[in-house]
Protein backbone atom coordinates (compact mmCIF):
# COMPACT_ATOMS: atom_id res chain seq x y z
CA UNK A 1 130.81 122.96 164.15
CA UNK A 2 131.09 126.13 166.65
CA UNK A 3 127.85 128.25 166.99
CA UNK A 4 130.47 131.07 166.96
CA UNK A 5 132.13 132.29 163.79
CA UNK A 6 136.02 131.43 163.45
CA UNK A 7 137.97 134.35 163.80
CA UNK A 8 140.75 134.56 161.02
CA UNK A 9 144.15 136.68 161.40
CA UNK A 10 145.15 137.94 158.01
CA UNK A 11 148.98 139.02 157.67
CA UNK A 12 149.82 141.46 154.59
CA UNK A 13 151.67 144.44 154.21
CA UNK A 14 149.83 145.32 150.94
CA UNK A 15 146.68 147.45 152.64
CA UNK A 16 144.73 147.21 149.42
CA UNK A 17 144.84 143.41 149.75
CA UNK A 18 144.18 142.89 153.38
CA UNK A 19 141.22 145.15 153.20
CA UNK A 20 139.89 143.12 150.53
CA UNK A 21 140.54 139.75 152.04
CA UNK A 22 139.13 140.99 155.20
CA UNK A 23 135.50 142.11 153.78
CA UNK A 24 135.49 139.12 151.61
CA UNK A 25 135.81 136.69 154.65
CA UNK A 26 133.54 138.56 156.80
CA UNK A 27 131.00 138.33 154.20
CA UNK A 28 131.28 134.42 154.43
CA UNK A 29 130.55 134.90 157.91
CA UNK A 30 134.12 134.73 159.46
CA UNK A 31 135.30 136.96 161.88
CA UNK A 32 138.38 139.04 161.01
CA UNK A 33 141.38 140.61 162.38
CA UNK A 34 144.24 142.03 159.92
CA UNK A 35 147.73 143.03 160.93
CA UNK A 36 150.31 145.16 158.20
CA UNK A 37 153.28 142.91 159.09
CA UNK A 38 154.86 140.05 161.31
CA UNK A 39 155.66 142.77 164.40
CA UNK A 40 152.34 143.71 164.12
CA UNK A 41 150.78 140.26 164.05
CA UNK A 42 153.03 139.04 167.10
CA UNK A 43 151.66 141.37 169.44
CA UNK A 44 147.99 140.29 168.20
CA UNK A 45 148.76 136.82 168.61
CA UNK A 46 149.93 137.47 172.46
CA UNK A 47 146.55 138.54 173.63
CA UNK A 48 144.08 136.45 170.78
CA UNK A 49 143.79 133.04 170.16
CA UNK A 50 142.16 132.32 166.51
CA UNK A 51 141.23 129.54 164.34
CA UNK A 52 143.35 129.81 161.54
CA UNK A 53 146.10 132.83 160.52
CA UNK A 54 146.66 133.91 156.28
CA UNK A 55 149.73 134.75 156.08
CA UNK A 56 151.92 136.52 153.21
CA UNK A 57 155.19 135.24 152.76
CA UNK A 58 157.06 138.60 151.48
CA UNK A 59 156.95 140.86 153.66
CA UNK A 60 159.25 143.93 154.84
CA UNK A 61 160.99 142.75 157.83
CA UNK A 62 160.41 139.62 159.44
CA UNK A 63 159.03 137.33 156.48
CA UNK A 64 156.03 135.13 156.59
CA UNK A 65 158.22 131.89 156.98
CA UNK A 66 160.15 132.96 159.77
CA UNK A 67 156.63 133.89 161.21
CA UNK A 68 155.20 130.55 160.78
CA UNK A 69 158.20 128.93 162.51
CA UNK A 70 157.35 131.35 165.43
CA UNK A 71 153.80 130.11 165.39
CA UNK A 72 154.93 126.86 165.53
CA UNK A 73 157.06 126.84 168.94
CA UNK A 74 154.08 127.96 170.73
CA UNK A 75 150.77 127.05 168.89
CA UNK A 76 149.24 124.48 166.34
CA UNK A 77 146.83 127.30 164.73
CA UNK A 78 146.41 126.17 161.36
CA UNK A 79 148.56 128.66 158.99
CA UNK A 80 148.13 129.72 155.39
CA UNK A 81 150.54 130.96 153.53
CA UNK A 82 150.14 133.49 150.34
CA UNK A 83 152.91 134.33 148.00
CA UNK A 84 153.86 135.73 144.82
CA UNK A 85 156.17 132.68 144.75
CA UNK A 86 154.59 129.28 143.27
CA UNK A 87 157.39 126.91 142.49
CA UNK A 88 157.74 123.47 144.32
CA UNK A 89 160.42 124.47 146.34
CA UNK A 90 158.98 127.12 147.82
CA UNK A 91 155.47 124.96 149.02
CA UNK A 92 157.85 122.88 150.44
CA UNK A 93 159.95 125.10 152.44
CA UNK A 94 156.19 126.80 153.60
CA UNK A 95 155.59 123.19 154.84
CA UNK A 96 158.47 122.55 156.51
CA UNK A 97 158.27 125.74 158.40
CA UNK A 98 154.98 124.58 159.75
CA UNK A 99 152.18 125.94 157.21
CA UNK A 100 148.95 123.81 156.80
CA UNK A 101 148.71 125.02 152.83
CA UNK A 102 150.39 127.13 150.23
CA UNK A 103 148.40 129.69 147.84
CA UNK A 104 150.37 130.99 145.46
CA UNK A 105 149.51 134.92 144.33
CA UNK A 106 147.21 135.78 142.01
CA UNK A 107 144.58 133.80 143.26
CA UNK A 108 140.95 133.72 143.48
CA UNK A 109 138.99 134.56 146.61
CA UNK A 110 136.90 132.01 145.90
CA UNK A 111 139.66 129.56 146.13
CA UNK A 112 140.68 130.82 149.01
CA UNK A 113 137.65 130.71 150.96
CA UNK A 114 137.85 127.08 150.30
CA UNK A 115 140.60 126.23 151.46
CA UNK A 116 140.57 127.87 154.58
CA UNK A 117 136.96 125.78 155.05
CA UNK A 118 139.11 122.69 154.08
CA UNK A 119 141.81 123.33 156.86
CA UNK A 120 138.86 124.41 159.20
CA UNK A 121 137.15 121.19 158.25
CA UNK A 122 140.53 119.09 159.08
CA UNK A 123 140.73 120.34 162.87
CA UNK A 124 139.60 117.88 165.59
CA UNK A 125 136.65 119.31 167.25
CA UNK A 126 137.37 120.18 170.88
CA UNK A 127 135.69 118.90 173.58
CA UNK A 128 135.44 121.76 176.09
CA UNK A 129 133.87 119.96 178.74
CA UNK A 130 137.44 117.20 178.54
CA UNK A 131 139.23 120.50 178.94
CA UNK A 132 137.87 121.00 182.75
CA UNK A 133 139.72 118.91 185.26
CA UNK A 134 137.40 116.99 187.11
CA UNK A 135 139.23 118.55 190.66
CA UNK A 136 140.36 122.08 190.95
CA UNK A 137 143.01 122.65 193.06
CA UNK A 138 142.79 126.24 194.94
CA UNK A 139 146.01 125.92 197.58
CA UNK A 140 145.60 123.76 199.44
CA UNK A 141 142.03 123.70 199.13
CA UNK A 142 139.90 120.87 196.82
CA UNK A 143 137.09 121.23 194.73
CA UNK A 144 135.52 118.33 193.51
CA UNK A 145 133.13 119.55 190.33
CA UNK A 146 131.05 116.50 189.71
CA UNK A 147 130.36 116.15 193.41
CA UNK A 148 130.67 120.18 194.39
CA UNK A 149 131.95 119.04 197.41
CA UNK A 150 135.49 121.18 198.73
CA UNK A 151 138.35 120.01 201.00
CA UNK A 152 140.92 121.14 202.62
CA UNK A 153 143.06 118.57 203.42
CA UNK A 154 141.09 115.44 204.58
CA UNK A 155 138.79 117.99 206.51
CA UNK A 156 135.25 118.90 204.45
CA UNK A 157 134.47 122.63 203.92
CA UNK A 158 131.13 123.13 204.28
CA UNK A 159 129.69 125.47 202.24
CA UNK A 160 126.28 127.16 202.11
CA UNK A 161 123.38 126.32 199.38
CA UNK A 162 124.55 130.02 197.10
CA UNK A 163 127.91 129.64 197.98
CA UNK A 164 127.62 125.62 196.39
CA UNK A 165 125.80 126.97 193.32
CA UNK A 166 129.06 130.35 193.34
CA UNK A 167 131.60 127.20 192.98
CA UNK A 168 129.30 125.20 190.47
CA UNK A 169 128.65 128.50 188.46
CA UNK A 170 132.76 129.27 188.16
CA UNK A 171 134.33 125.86 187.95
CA UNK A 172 132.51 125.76 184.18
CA UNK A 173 134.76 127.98 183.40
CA UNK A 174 137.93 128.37 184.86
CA UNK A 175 139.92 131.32 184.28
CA UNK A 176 136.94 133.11 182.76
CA UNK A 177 135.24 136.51 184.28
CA UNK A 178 131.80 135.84 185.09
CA UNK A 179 129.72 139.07 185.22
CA UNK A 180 127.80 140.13 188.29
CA UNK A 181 124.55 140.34 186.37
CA UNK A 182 125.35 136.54 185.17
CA UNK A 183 125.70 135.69 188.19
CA UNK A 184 122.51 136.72 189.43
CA UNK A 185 120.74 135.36 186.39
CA UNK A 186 122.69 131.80 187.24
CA UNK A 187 121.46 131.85 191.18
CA UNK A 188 117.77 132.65 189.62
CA UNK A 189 117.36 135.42 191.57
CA UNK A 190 115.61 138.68 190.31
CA UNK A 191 117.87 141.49 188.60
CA UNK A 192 118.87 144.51 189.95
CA UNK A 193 121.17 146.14 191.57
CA UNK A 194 120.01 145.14 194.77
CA UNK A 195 120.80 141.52 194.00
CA UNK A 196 124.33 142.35 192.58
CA UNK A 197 125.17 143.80 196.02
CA UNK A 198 124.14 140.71 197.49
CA UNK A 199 125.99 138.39 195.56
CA UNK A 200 129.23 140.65 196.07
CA UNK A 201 128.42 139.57 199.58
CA UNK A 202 128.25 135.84 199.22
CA UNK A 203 131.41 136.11 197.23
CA UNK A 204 133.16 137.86 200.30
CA UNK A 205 131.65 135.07 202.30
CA UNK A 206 133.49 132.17 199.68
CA UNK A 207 136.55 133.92 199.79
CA UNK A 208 136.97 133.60 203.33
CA UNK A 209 136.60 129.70 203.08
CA UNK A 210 138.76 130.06 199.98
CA UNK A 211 141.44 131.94 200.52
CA UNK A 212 144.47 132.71 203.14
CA UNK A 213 144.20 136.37 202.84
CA UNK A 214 140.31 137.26 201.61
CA UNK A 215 141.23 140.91 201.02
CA UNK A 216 144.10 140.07 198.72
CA UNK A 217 142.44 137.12 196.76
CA UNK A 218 144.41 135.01 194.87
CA UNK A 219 141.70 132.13 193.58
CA UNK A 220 138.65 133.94 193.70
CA UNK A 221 139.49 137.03 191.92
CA UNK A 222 137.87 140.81 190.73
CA UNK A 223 137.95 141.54 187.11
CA UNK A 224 137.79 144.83 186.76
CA UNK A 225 134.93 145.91 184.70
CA UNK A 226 134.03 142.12 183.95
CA UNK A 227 132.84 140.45 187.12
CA UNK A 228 134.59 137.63 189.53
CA UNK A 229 136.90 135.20 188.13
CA UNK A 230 138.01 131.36 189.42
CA UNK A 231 141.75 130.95 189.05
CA UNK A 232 142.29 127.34 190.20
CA UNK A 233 146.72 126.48 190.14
């Protein structure tokens, strides 16, 4: 299982039931995020990636179904779907748009909650370290991780001792911000300000082995307000 919660996304128009859903779950130790209709959830679902999505079918607008189907062309997060409706051919169309289970409405929390632990149960655990390529590709510069050796072209680049552990540090996770102060913790030196300064300064140093233009950096990137990213092609 994950050491962090699963975060839920719970679809309703009915206020009074999403609120309720959404303290229930949270007091089973999920984290949750509601939206009040399919607009709403869309533009959730372009900046948050969750574990599983409870979605009611009738809604005003754009229904639950046509949702799912949305889901579906981009994502295999498991879906739930509620509805007032419980006959056979209903579940089935559900299915077929892509849901993972049916509840029909009334229901019991209780049954809920275990069926989203069911689904939950059902996904294939992923492996994050399969997830990392084993060579990042910067340009036309190469990264090796297991060997945190870098290339460009046939020709090493050498790097320096902190500018080796920099690389080793980001290629864990690529396409994450790492923070300044994590940083600092990572290279074992003492904290402070002092030290943040200096490892600004070894990342101006890695960008200039890194990139064609170091003051416009295109693999080695700032985040504002979150620290320096990797952003391998």
């Amino acid at each position: 299982m994950k050491d962090i919660a699963p975060h839920l996304l719970i679809v309703d128009d009915d206020e009074r039931i999403r609120e309720l859903l959404r303290k229930f779950l949270m007091r089973h130790g999920f984290l949750v995020t509601a939206a009040r209709d399919a607009a709403h959830a869309r533009r959730i679902l372009s900046g948050l990636d969750f574990d599983l999505i409870v979605l009611d079918v009738m809604m005003p607008g754009e229904d639950g179904m046509s949702l799912t189907r949305g889901i579906r062309e981009t994502s295999q997060t498991p879906v739930l779907l509620l509805t007032a409706k419980g006959e056979t051919e209903d579940r089935i169309a559900g299915l077929e748009a892509g849901a993972d289970d049916y509840l029909a409405k009334p229901f019991e929390p209780k049954e809920l909650l275990l069926r989203i632990n069911a689904i939950l149960r059902r996904m294939p655990e992923v492996d994050e370290a399969a997830t990392v390529p084993k060579v990042l590709h910067l340009g036309g510069i190469r990264y090796d991780i297991d060997r945190g050796e870098m290339w460009q072209g046939e020709e090493p680049v050498r790097l320096t001792a902190t500018e080796s552990q920099l690389m080793k540090i980001f290629s864990k996770t690529p396409g994450e911000a790492v923070s300044r102060s994590k940083l600092v913790e990572e290279l074992g030196r003492d904290t402070g300000q002092a030290q943040e300064r200096a490892v600004d300064v070894q990342i101006t140093r890695l960008r200039r082995k890194l990139e064609e233009d170091p003051k416009q950096p295109q693999y080695l990137q700032t985040v504002r307000g979150a620290g320096y990213m990797l952003a391998p092609d």
